[in-house]
Every structure is written in C-alpha cells, then in structure tokens.
Protein backbone atom coordinates (compact mmCIF):
# COMPACT_ATOMS: atom_id res chain seq x y z
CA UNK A 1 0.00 0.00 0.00
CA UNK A 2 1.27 3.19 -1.06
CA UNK A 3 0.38 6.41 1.19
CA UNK A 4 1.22 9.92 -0.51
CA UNK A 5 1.23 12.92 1.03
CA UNK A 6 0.75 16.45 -0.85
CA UNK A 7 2.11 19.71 0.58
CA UNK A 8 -0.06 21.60 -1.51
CA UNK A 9 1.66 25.18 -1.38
CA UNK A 10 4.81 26.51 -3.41
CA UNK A 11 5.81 28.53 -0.14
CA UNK A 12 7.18 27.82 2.93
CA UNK A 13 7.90 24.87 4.66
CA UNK A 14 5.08 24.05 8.01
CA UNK A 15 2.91 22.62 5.66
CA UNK A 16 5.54 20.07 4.00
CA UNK A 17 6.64 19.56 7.72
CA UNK A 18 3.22 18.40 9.06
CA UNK A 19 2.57 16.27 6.39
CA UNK A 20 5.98 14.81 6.57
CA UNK A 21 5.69 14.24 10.20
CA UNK A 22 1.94 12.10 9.32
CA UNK A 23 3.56 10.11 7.22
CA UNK A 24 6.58 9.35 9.25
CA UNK A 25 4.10 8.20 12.03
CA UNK A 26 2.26 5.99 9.39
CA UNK A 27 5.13 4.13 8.61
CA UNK A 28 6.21 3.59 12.54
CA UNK A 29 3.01 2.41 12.91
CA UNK A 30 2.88 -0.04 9.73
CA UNK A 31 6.10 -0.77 8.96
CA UNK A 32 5.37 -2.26 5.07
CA UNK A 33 3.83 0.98 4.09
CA UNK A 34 5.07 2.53 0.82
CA UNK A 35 5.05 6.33 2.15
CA UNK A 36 6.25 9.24 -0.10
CA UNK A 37 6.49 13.03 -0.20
CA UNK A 38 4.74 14.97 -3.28
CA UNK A 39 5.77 18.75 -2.43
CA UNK A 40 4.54 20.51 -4.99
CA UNK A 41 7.31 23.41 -3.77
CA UNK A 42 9.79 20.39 -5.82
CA UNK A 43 7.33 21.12 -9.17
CA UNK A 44 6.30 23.39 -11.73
CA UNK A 45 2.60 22.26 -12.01
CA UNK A 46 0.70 24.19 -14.41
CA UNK A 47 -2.34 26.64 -14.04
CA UNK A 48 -5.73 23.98 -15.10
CA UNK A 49 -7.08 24.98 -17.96
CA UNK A 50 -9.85 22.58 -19.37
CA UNK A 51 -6.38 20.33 -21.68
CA UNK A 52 -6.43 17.40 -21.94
CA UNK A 53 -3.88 15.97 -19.21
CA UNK A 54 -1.53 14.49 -21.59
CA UNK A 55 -0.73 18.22 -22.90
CA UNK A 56 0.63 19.48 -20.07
CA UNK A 57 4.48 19.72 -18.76
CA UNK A 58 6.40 16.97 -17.76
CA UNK A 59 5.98 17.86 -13.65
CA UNK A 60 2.52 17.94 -13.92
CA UNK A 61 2.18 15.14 -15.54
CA UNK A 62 4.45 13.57 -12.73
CA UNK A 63 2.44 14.89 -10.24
CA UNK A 64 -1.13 13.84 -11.48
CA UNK A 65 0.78 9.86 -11.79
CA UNK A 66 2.06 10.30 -8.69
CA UNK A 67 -1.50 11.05 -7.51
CA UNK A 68 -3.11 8.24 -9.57
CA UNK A 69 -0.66 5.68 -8.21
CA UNK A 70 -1.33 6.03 -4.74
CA UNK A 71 -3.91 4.29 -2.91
CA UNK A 72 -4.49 6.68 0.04
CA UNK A 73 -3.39 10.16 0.81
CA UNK A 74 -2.38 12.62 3.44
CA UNK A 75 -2.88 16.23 1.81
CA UNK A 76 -1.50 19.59 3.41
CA UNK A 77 -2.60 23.29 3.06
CA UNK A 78 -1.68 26.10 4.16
CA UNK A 79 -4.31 28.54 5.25
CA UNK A 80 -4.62 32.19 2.95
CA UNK A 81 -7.32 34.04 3.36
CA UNK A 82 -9.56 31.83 5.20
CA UNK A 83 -9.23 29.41 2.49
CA UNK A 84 -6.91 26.46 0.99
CA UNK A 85 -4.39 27.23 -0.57
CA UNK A 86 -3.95 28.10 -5.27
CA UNK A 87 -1.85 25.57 -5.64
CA UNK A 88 -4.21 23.15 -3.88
CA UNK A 89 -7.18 24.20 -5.56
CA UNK A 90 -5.25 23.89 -8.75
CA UNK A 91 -4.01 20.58 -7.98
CA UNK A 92 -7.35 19.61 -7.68
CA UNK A 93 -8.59 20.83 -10.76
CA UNK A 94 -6.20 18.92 -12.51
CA UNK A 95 -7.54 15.75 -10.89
CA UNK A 96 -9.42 13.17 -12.80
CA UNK A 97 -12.27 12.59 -10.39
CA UNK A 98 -11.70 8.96 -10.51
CA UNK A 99 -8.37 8.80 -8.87
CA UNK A 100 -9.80 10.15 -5.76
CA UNK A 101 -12.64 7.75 -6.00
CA UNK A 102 -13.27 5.41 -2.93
CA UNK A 103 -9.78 6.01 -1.78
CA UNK A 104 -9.12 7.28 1.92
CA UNK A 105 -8.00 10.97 2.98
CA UNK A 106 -6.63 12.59 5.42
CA UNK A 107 -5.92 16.12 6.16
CA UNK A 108 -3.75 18.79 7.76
CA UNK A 109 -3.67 22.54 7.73
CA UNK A 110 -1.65 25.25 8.90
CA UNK A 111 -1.90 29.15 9.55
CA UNK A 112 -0.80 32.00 11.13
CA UNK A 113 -3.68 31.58 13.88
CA UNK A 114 -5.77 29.52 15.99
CA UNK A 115 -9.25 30.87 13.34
CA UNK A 116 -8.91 29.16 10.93
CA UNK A 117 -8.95 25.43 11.40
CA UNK A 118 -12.37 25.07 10.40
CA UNK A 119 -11.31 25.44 6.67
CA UNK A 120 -10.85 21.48 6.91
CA UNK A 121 -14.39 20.67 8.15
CA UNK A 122 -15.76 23.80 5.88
CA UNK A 123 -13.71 23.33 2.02
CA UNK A 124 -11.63 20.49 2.37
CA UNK A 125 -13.81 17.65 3.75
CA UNK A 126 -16.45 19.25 0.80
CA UNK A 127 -14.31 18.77 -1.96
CA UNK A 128 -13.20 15.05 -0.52
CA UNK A 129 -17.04 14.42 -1.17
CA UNK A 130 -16.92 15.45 -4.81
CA UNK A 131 -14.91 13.14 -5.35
CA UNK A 132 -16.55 10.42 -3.39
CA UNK A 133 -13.26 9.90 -1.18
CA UNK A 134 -13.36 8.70 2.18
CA UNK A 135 -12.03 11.16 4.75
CA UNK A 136 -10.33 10.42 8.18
CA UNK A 137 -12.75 11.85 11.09
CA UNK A 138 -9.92 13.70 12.77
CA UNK A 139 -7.17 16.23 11.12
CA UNK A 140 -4.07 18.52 12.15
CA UNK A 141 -4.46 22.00 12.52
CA UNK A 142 -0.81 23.96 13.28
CA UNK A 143 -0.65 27.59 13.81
CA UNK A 144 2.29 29.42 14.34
CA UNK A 145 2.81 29.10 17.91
CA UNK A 146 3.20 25.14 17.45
CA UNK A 147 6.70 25.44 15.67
CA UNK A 148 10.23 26.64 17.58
CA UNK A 149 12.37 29.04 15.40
CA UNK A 150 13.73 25.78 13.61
CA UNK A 151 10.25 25.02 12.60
CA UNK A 152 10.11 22.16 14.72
CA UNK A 153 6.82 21.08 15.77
CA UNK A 154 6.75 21.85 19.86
CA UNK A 155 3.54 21.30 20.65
CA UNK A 156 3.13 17.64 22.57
CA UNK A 157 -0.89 17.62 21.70
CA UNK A 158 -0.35 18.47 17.97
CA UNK A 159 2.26 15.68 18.38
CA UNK A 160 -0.25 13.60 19.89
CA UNK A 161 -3.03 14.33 17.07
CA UNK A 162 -0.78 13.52 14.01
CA UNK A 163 -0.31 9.86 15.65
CA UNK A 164 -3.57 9.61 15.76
CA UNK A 165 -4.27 11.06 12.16
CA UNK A 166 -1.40 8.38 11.14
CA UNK A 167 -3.17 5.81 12.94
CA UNK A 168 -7.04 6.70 11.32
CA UNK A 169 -5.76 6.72 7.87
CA UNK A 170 -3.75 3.72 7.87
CA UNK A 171 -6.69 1.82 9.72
CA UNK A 172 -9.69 3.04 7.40
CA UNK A 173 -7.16 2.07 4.04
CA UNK A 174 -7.03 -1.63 5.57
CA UNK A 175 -10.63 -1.86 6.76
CA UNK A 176 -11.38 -0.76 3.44
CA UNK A 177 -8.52 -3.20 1.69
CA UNK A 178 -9.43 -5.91 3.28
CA UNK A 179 -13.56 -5.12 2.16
CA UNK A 180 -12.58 -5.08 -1.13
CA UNK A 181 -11.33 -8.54 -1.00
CA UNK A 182 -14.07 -9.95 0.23
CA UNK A 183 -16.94 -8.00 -1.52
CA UNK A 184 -15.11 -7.15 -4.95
CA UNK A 185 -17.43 -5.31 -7.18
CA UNK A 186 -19.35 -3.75 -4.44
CA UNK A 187 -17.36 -0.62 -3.58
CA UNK A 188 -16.96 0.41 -7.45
C-alpha cells in the first residue's frame, strides 16, 4: 500500500513539515507501508485549464501519476485568506475525479492563527465528497505558535493528534482493503 502525502503550497515549509511528520508516524506504525512526499514546492505544475492531461508539462504530468498511483493520501494546506491554498485548488482541478474515487483521505492545515482550522471541516472535507473519497474523522491544525524558530513542531498535543491522524488513515485504508477482498465489485 502506497500512502502519498501532498504539501499543496509553493511557499514555505510548516505545511511540507506536518505532512511529513503524518507520514513518518504511518510508517512507525505499519512498517510495510510505501510512504512518499509529493511537495509541490519540488514542481512546476501548471495553471488547469480545461487540456487534456496528456498536454501538459512533464511535472505535472508527474504529479497527477504520482496522484493516480497512490492508494491513500495525506494532503496539506496552508491557510490564505480563510481558504486552501492556489496551488491546492489547482491541484485539484487537474484531478481526474476517478483517482480520488473510494480512496481514503486525510488532512492537515496550517496558519498563522488559531481561526482558521475550520477550513478542513468547511472546504476540504467538501471537496473530498466530490470526489466520493473517504475522509479520516480527525485532522491537524498547526498555527504558528506550534513550531520553535527551527520550525520544529513543539507542541506535545499536535504531536499527539498527528499519531492519531497516522493511525485513522492507515486503519480506514485496511478496513477498506481488506472489504474489497471480500466483496469485490461492491465498492466500485
């Protein structure tokens, strides 16, 4: 089982560092996980435009494989304005709705304050339904105050709530794995 997780900003570093940090507790807690970074700060994804996926550059083409490939995610925003982040939105855009489709997400957010960690419950966990995903019950919200100087994550119940975000996502893809085997067809 592959888990990928998406820092879905071209700024900064929190977000990557959360996500990271999810993903490092997946794999502690199931060791034969396939776990793997997609930063899009590492890409130049282009703006969607209605093209047919095959036209577009090289890293987005990477990116959306990358995407199709996995077979659960962990995906990070920022917080601007109250809202996910472009690059996120974009990303999603891009996104044939079928590679989201009956696969399990997870998600984590950060922002300058403690306001506005309802953008998960309010946008993301939305736009997980569009695409018929199944979402983790509990996500990571990290405002500034969580991080030292070395943007090191100091805050033991943040610490506490990416196990457990680890722990829902990796649980819900096996529940779910192991349905599929015994009822295939039904979950299509």
């Amino acid at each position: 089982m592959k888990l990928l997780g998406i820092s879905g900003t071209i700024i900064g570093a929190k977000t990557s560092i959360v996500v990271q940090k999810v993903l490092e507790e997946a794999k502690k807690y199931q060791p034969h996980l396939e776990v793997e970074l997609l930063d899009l700060r590492d890409y130049d994804v282009q703006f969607c435009d209605g093209r047919n996926p095959s036209s577009y550059n090289d890293d987005t083409k990477k990116v959306l494989e990358a995407i199709h490939s996995a077979d659960f995610y962990i995906i990070g925003t920022p917080i601007f304005q109250g809202s996910l982040s472009g690059p996120l939105k974009n990303l999603f855009d891009l996104i044939n709705p079928k590679d989201f489709r009956n696969k399990v997400m997870g998600f984590v957010a950060t922002g300058g304050t403690y306001q506005h960690y309802l953008v998960i419950e309010n946008q993301l966990k939305p736009i997980a339904g569009f695409f018929r995903a199944f979402v983790a019950p509990g996500y990571v919200y990290v405002n500034n105050d969580h991080f030292n100087k070395e943007n090191e994550i100091i805050d033991s119940e943040v610490q506490s709530r990416i196990s457990a975000l680890a722990k829902e996502v990796v649980f819900m893809q096996e529940a779910l794995k192991s349905s599929e085997e015994k009822f295939v067809g039904v979950v299509q």
